[in-house]
PDB file of N, CA and C in Angstrom:
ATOM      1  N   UNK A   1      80.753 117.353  78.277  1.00  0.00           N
ATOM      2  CA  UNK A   1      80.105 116.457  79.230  1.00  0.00           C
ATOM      3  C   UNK A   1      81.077 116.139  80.356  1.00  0.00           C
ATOM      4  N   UNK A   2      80.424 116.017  81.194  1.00  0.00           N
ATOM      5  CA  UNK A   2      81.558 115.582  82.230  1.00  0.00           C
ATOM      6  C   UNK A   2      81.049 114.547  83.213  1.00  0.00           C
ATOM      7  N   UNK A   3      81.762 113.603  83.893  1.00  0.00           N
ATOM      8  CA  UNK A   3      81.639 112.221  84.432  1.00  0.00           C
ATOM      9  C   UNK A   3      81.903 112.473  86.173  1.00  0.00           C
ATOM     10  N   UNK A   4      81.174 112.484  86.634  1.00  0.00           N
ATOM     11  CA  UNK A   4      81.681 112.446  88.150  1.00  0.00           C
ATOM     12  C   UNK A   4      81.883 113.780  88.933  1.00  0.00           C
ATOM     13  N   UNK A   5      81.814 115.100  87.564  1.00  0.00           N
ATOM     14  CA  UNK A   5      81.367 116.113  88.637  1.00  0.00           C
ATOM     15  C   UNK A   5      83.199 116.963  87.913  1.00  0.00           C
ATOM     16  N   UNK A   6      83.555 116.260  86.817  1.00  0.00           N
ATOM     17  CA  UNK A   6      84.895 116.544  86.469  1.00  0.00           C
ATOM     18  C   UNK A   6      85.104 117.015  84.638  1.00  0.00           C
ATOM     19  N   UNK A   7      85.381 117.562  84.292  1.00  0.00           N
ATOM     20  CA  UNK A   7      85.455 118.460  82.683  1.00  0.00           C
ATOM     21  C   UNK A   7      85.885 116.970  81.916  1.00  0.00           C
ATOM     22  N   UNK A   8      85.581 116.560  80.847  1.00  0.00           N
ATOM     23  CA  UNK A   8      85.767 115.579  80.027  1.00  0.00           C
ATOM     24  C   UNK A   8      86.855 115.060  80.251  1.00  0.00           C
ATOM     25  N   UNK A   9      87.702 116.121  79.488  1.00  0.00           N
ATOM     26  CA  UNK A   9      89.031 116.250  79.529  1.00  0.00           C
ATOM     27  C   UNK A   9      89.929 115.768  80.008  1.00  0.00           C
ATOM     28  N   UNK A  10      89.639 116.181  81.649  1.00  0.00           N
ATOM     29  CA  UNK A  10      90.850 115.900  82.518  1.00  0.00           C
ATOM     30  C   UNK A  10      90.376 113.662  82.635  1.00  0.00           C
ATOM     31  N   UNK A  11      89.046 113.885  82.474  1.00  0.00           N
ATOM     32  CA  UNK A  11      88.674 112.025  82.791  1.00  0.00           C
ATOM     33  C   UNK A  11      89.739 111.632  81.355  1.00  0.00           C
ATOM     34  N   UNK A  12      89.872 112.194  80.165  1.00  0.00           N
ATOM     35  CA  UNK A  12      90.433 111.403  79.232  1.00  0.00           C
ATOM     36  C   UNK A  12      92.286 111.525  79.066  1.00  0.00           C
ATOM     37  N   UNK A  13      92.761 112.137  80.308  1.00  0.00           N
ATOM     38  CA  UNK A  13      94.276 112.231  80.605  1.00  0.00           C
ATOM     39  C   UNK A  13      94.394 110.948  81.662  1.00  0.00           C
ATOM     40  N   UNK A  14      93.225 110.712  82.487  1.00  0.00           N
ATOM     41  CA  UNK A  14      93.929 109.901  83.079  1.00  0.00           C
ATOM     42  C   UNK A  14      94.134 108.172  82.818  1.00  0.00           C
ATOM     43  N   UNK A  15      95.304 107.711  83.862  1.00  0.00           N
ATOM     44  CA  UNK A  15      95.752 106.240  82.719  1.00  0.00           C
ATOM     45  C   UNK A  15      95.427 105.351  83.964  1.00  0.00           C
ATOM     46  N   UNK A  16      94.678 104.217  83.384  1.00  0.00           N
ATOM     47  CA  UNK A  16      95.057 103.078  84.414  1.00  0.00           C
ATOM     48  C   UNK A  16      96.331 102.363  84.421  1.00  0.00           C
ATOM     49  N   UNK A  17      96.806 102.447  85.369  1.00  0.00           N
ATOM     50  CA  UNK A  17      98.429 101.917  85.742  1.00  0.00           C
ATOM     51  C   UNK A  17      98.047 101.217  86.590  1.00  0.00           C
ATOM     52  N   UNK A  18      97.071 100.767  87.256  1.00  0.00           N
ATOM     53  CA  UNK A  18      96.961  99.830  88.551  1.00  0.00           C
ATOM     54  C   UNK A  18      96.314  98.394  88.084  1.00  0.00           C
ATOM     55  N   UNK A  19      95.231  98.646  87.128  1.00  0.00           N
ATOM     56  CA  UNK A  19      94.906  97.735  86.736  1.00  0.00           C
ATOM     57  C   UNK A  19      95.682  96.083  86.023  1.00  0.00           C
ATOM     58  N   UNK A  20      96.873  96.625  85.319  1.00  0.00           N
ATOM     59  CA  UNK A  20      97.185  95.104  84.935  1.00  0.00           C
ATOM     60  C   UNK A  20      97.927  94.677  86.617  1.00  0.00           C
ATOM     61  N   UNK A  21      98.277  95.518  87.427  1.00  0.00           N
ATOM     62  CA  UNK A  21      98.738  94.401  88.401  1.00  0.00           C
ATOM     63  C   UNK A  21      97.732  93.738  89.482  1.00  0.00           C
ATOM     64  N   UNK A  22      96.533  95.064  89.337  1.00  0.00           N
ATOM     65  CA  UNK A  22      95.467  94.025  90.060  1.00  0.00           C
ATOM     66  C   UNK A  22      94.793  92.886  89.228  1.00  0.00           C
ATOM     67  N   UNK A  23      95.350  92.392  88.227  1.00  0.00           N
ATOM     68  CA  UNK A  23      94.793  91.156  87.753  1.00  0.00           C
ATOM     69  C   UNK A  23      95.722  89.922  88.021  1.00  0.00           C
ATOM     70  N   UNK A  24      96.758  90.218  88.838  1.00  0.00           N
ATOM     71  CA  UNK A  24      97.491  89.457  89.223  1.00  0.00           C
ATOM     72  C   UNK A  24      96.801  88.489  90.417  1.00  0.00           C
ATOM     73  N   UNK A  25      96.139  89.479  90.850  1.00  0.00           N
ATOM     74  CA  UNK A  25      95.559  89.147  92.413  1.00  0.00           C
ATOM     75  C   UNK A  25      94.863  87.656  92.317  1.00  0.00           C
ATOM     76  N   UNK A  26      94.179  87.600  90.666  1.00  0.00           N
ATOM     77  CA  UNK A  26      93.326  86.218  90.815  1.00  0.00           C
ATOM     78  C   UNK A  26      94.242  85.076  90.111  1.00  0.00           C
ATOM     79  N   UNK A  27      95.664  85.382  90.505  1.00  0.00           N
ATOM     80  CA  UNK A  27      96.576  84.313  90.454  1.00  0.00           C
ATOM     81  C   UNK A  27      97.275  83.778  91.763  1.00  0.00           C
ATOM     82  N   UNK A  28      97.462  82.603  91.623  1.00  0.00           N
ATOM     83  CA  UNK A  28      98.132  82.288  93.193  1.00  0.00           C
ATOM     84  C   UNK A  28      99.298  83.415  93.407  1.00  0.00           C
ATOM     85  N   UNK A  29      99.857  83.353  94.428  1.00  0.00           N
ATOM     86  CA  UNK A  29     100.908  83.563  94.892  1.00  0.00           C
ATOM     87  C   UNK A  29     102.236  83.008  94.694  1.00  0.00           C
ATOM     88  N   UNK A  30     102.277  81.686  94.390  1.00  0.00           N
ATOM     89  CA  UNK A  30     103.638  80.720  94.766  1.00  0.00           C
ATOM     90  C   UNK A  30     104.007  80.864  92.681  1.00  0.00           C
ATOM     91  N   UNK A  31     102.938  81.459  91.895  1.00  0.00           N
ATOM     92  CA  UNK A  31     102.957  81.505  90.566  1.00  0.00           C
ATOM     93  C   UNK A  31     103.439  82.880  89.912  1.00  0.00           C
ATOM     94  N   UNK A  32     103.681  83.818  91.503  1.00  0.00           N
ATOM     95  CA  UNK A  32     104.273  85.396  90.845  1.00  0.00           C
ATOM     96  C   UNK A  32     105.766  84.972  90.397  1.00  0.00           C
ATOM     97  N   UNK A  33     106.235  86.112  89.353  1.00  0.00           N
ATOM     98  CA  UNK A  33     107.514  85.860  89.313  1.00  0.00           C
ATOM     99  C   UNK A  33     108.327  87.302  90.363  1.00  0.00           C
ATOM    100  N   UNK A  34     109.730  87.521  90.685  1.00  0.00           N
ATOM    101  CA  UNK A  34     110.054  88.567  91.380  1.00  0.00           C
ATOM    102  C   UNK A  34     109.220  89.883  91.360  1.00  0.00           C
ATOM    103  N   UNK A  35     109.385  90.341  90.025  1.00  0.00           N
ATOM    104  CA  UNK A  35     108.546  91.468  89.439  1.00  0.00           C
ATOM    105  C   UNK A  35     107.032  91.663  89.924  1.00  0.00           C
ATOM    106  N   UNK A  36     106.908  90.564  90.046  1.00  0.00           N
ATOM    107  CA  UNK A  36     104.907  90.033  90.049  1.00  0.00           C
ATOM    108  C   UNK A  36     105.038  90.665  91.655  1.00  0.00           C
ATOM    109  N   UNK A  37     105.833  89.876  92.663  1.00  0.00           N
ATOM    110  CA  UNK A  37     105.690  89.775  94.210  1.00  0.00           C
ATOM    111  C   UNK A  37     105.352  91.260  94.410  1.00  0.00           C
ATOM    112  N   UNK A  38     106.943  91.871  93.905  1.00  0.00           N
ATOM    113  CA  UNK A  38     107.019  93.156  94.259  1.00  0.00           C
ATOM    114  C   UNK A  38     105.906  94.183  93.523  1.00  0.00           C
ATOM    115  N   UNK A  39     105.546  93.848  92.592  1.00  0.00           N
ATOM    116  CA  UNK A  39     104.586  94.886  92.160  1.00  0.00           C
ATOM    117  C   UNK A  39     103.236  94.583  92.846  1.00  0.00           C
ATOM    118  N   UNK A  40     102.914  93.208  93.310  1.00  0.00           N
ATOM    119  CA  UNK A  40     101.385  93.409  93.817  1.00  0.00           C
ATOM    120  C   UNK A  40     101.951  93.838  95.485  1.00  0.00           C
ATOM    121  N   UNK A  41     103.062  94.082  96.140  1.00  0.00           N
ATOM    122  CA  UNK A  41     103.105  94.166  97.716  1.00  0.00           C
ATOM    123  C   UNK A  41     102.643  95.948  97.055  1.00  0.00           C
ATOM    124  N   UNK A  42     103.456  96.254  95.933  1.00  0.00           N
ATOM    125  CA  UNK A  42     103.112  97.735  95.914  1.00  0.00           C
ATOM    126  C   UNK A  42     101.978  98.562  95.702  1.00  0.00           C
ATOM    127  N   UNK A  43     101.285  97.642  95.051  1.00  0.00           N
ATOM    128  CA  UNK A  43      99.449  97.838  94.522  1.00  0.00           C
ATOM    129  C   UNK A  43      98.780  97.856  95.908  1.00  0.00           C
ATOM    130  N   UNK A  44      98.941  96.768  96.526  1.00  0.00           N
ATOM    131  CA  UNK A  44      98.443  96.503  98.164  1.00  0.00           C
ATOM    132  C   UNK A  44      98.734  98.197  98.996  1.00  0.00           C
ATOM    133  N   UNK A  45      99.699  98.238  98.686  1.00  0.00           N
ATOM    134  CA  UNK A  45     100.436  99.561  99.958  1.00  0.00           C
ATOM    135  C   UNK A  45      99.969 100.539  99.210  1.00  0.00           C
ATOM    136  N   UNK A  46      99.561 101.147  97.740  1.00  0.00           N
ATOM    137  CA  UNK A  46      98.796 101.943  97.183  1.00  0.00           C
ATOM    138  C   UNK A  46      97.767 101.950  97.511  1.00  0.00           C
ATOM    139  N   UNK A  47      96.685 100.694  97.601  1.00  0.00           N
ATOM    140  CA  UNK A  47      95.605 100.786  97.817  1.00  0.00           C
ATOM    141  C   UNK A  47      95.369 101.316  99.707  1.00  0.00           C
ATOM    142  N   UNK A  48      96.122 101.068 100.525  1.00  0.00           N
ATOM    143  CA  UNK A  48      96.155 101.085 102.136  1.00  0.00           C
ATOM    144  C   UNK A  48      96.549 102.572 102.003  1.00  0.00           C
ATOM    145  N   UNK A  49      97.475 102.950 101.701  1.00  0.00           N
ATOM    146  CA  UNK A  49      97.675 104.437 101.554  1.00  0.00           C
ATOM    147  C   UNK A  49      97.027 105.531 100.784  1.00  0.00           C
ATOM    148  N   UNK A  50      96.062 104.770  99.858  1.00  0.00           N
ATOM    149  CA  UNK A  50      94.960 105.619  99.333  1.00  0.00           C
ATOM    150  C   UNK A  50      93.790 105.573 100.731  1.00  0.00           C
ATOM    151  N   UNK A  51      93.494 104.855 101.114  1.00  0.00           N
ATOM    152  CA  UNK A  51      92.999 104.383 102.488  1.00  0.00           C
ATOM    153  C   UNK A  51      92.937 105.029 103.860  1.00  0.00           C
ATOM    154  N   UNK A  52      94.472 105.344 103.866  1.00  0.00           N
ATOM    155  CA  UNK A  52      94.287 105.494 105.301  1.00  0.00           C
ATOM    156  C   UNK A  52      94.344 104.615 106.160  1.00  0.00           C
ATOM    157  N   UNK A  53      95.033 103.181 105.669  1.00  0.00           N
ATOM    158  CA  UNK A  53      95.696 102.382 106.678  1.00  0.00           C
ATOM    159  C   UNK A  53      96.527 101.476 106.081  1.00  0.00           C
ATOM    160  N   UNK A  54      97.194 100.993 107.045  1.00  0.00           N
ATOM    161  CA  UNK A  54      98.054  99.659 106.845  1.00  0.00           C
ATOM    162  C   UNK A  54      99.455 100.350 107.465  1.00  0.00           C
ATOM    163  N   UNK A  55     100.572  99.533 107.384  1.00  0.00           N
ATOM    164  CA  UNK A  55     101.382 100.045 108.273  1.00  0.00           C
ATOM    165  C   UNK A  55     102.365 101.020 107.241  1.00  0.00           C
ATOM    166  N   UNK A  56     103.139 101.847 108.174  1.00  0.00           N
ATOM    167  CA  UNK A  56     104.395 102.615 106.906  1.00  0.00           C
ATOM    168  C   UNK A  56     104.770 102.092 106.728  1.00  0.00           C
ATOM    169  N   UNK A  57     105.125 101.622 105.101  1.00  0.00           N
ATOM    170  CA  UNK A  57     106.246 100.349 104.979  1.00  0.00           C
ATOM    171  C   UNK A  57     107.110 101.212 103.778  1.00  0.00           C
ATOM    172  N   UNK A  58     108.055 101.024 103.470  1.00  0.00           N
ATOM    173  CA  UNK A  58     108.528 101.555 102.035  1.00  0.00           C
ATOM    174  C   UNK A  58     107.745 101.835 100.921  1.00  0.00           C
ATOM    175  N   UNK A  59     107.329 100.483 100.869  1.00  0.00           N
ATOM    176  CA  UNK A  59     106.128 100.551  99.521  1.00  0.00           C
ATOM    177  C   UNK A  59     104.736 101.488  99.800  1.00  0.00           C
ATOM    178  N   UNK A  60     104.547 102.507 100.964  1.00  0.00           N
ATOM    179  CA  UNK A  60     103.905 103.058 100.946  1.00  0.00           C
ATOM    180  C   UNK A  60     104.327 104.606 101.123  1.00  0.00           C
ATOM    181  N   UNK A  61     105.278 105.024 101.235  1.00  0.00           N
ATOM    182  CA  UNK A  61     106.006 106.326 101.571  1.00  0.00           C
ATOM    183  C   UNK A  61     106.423 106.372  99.759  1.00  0.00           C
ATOM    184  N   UNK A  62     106.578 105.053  98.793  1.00  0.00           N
ATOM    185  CA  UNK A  62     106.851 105.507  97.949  1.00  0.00           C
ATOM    186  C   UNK A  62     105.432 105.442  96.844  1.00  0.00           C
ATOM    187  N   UNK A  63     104.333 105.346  97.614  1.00  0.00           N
ATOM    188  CA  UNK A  63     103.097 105.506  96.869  1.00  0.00           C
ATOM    189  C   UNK A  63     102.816 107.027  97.413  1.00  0.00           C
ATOM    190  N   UNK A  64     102.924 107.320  98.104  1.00  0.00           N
ATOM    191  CA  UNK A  64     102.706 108.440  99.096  1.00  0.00           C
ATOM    192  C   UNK A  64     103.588 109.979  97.996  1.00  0.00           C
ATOM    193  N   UNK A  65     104.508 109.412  97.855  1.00  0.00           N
ATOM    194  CA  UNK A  65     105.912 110.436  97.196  1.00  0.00           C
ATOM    195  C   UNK A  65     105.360 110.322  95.593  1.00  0.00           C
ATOM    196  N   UNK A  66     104.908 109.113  95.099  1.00  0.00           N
ATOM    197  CA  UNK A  66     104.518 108.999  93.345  1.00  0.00           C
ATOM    198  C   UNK A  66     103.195 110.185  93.799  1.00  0.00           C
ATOM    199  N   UNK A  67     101.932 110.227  94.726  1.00  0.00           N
ATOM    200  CA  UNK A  67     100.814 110.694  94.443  1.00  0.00           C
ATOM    201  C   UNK A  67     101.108 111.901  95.253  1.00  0.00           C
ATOM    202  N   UNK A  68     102.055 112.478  95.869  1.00  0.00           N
ATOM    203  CA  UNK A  68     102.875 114.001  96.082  1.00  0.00           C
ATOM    204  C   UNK A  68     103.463 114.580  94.838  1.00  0.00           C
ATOM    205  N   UNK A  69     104.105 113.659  93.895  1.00  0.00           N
ATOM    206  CA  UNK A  69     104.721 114.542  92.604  1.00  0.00           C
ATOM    207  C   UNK A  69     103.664 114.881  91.867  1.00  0.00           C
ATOM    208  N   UNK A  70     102.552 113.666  91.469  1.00  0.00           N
ATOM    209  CA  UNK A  70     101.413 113.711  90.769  1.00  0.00           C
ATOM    210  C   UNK A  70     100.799 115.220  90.755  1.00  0.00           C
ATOM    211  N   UNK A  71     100.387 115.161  92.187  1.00  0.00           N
ATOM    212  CA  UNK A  71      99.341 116.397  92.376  1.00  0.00           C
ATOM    213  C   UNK A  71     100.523 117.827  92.042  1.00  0.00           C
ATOM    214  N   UNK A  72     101.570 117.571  92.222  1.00  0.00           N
ATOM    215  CA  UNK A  72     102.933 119.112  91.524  1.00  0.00           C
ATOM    216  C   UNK A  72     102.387 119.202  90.300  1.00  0.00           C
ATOM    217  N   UNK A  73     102.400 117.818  89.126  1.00  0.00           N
ATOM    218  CA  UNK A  73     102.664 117.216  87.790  1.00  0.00           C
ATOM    219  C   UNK A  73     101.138 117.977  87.235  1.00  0.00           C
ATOM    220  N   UNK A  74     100.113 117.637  88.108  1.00  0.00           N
ATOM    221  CA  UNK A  74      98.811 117.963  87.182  1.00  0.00           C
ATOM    222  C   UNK A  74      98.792 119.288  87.225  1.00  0.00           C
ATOM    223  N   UNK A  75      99.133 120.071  88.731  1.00  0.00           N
ATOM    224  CA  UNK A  75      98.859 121.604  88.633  1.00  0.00           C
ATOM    225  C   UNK A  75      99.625 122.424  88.055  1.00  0.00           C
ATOM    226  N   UNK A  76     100.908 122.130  87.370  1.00  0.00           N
ATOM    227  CA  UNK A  76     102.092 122.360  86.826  1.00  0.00           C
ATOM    228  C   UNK A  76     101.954 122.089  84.967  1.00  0.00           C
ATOM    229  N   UNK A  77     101.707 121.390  85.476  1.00  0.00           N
ATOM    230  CA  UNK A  77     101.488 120.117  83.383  1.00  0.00           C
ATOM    231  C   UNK A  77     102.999 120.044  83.248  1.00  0.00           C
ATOM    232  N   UNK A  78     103.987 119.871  84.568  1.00  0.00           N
ATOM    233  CA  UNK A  78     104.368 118.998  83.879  1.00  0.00           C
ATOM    234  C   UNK A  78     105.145 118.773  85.647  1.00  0.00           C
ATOM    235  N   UNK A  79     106.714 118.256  85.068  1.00  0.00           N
ATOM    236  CA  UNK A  79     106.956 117.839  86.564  1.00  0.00           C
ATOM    237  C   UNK A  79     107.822 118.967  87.430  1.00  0.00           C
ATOM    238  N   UNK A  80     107.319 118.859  88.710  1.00  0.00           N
ATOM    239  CA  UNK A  80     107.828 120.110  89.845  1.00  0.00           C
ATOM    240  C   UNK A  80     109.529 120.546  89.403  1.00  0.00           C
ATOM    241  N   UNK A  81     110.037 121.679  89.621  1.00  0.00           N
ATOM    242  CA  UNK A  81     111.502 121.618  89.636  1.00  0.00           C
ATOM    243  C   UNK A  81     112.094 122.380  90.636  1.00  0.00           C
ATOM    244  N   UNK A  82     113.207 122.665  90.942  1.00  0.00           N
ATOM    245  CA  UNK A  82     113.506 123.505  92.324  1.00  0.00           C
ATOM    246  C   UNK A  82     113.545 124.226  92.279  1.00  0.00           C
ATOM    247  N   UNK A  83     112.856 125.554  91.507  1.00  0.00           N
ATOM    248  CA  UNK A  83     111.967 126.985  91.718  1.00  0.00           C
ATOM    249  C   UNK A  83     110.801 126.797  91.677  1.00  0.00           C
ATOM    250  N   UNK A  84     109.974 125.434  91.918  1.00  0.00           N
ATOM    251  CA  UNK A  84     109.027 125.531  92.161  1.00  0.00           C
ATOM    252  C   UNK A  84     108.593 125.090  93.400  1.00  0.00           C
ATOM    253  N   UNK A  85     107.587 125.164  94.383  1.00  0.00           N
ATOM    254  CA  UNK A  85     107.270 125.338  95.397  1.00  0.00           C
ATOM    255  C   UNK A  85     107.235 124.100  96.238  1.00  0.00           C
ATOM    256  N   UNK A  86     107.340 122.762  95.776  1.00  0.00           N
ATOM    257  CA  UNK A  86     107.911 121.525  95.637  1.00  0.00           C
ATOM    258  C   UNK A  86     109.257 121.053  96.751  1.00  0.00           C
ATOM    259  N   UNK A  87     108.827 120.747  97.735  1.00  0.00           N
ATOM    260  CA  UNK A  87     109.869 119.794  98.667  1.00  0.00           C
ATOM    261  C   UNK A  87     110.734 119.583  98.482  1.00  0.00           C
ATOM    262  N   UNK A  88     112.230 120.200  98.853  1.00  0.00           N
ATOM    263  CA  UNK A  88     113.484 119.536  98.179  1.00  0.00           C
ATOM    264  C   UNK A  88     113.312 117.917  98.835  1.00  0.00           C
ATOM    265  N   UNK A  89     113.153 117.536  99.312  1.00  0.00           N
ATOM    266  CA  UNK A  89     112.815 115.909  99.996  1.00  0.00           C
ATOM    267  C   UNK A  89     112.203 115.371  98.579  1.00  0.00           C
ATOM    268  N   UNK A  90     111.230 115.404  97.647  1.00  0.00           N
ATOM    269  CA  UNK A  90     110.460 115.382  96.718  1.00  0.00           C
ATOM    270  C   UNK A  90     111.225 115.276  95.311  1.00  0.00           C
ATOM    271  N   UNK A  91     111.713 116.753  95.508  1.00  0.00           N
ATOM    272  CA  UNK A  91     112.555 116.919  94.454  1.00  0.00           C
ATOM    273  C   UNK A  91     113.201 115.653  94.443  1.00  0.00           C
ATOM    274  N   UNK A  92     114.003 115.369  95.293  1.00  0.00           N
ATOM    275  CA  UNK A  92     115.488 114.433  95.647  1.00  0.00           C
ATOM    276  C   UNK A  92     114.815 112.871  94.994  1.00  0.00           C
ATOM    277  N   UNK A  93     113.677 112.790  95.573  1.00  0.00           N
ATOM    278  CA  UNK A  93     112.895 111.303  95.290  1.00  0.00           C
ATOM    279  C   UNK A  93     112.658 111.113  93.960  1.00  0.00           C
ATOM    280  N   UNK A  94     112.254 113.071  93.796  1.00  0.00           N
ATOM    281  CA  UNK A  94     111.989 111.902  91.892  1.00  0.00           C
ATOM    282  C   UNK A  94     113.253 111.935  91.170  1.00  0.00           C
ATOM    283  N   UNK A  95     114.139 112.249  91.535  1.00  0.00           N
ATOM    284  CA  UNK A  95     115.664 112.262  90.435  1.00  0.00           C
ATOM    285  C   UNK A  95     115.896 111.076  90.601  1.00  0.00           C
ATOM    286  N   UNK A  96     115.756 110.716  91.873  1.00  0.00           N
ATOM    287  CA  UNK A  96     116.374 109.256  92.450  1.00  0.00           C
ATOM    288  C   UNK A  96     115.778 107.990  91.597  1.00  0.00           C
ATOM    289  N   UNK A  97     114.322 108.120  91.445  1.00  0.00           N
ATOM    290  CA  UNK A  97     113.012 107.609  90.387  1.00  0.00           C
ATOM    291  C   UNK A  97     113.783 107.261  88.658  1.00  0.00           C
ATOM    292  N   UNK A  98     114.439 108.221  88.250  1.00  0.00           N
ATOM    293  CA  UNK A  98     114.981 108.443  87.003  1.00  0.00           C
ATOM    294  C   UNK A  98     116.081 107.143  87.036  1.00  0.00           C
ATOM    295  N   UNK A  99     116.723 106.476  88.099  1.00  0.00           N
ATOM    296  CA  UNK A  99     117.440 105.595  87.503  1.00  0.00           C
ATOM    297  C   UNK A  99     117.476 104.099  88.743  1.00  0.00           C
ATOM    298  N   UNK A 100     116.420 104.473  89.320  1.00  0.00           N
ATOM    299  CA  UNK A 100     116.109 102.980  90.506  1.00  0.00           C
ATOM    300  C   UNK A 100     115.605 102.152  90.014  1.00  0.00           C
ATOM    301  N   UNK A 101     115.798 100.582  90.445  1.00  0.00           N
ATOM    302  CA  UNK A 101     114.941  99.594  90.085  1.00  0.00           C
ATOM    303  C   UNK A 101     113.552  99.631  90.378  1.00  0.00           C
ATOM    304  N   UNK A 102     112.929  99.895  89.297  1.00  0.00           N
ATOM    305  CA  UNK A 102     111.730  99.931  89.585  1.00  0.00           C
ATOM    306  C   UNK A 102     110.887  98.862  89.157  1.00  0.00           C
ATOM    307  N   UNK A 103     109.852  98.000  90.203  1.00  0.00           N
ATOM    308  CA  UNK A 103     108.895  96.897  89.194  1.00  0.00           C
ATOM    309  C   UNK A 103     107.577  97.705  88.898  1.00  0.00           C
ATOM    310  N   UNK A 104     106.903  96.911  87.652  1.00  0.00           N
ATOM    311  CA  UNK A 104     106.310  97.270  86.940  1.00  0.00           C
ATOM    312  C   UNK A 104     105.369  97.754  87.390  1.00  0.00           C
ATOM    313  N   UNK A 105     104.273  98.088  88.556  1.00  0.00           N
ATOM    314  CA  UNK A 105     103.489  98.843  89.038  1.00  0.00           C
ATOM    315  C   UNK A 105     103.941 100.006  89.233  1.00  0.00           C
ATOM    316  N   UNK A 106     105.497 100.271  89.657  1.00  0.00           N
ATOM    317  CA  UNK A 106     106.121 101.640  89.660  1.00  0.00           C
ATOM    318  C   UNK A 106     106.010 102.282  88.804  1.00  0.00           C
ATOM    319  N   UNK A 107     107.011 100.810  87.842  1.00  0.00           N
ATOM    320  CA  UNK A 107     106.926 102.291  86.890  1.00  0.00           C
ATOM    321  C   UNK A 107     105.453 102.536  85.527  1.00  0.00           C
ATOM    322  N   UNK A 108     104.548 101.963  85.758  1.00  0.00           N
ATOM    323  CA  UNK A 108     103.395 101.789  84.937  1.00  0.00           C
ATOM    324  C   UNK A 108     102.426 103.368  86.067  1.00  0.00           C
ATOM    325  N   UNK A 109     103.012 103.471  87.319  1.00  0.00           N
ATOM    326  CA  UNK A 109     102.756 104.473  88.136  1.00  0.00           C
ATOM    327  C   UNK A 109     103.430 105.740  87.765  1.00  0.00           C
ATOM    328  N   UNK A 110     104.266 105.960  87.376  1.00  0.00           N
ATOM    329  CA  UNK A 110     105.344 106.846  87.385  1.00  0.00           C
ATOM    330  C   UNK A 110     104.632 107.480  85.544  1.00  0.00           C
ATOM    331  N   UNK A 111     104.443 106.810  84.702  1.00  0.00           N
ATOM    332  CA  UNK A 111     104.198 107.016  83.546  1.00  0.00           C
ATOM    333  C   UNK A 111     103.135 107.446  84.006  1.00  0.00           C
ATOM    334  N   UNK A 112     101.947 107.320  84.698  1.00  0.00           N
ATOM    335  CA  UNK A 112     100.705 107.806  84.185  1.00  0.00           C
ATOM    336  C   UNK A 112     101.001 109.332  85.056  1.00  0.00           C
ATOM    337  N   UNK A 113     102.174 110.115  85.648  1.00  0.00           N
ATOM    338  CA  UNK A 113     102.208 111.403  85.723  1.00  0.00           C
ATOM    339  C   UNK A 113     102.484 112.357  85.048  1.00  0.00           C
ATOM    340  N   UNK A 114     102.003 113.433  84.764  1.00  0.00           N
ATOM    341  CA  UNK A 114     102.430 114.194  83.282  1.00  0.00           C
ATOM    342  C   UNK A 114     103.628 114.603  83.572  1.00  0.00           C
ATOM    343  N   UNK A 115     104.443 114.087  82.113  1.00  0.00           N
ATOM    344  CA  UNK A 115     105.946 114.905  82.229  1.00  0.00           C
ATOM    345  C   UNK A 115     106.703 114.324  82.479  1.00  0.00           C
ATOM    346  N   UNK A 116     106.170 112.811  83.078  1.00  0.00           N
ATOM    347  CA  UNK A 116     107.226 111.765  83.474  1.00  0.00           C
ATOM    348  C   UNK A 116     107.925 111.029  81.595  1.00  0.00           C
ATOM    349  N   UNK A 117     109.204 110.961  82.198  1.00  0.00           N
ATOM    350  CA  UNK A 117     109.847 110.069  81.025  1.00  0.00           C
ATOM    351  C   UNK A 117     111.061 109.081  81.525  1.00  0.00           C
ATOM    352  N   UNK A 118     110.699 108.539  81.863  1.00  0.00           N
ATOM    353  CA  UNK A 118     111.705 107.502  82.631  1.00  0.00           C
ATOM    354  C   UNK A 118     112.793 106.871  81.584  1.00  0.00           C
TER     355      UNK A 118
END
């Protein structure tokens, strides 16, 4: 059976990673903790860069670079490496990924790509 025009399958690989930080949203603001701020500015700049707007900000070049490895990660099964056809710019970002501070939308982002192990 398939949902949306897509093989079962691939609907039961994929993970919601966005969801616990969009439940943040129906909390104030002045009640995030660091982690909280930074993970909903990054949900925001995911959602604008899934979009097609809002301004370049960091938090969107690095939603931009998570859903560039992704699409390597799914057609690959697993993650791009440098004999594969993959951006050394790309490459460089996700090594960099392996030991940056990341808040929890990152890296709840970073996990739902195949092959990722942070």
């Amino acid at each position: 059976m398939t949902q949306f025009g897509r093989p079962a399958a691939h609907v039961d690989c994929m993970t919601n990673y966005w969801e616990p930080t969009a439940h943040l949203l129906h909390r104030p603001e002045d009640t995030f903790t660091a982690d909280e701020q930074a993970s909903v500015a990054c949900l925001l700049a995911f959602f604008e860069e899934m979009d097609g707007v809002g301004p370049l900000t960091e938090d969107h070049l690095w939603c931009r670079n998570a859903r560039d490895v992704e699409v390597f990660a799914r057609r690959l099964q697993r993650l791009p490496i440098a004999r594969d056809d993959a951006p050394e710019t790309l490459l460089s970002w996700l090594n960099v990924q392996q030991s940056a501070d990341l808040n929890s939308f990152q890296r709840a982002r970073l996990e739902a790509i195949p092959g990722w192990s942070g």
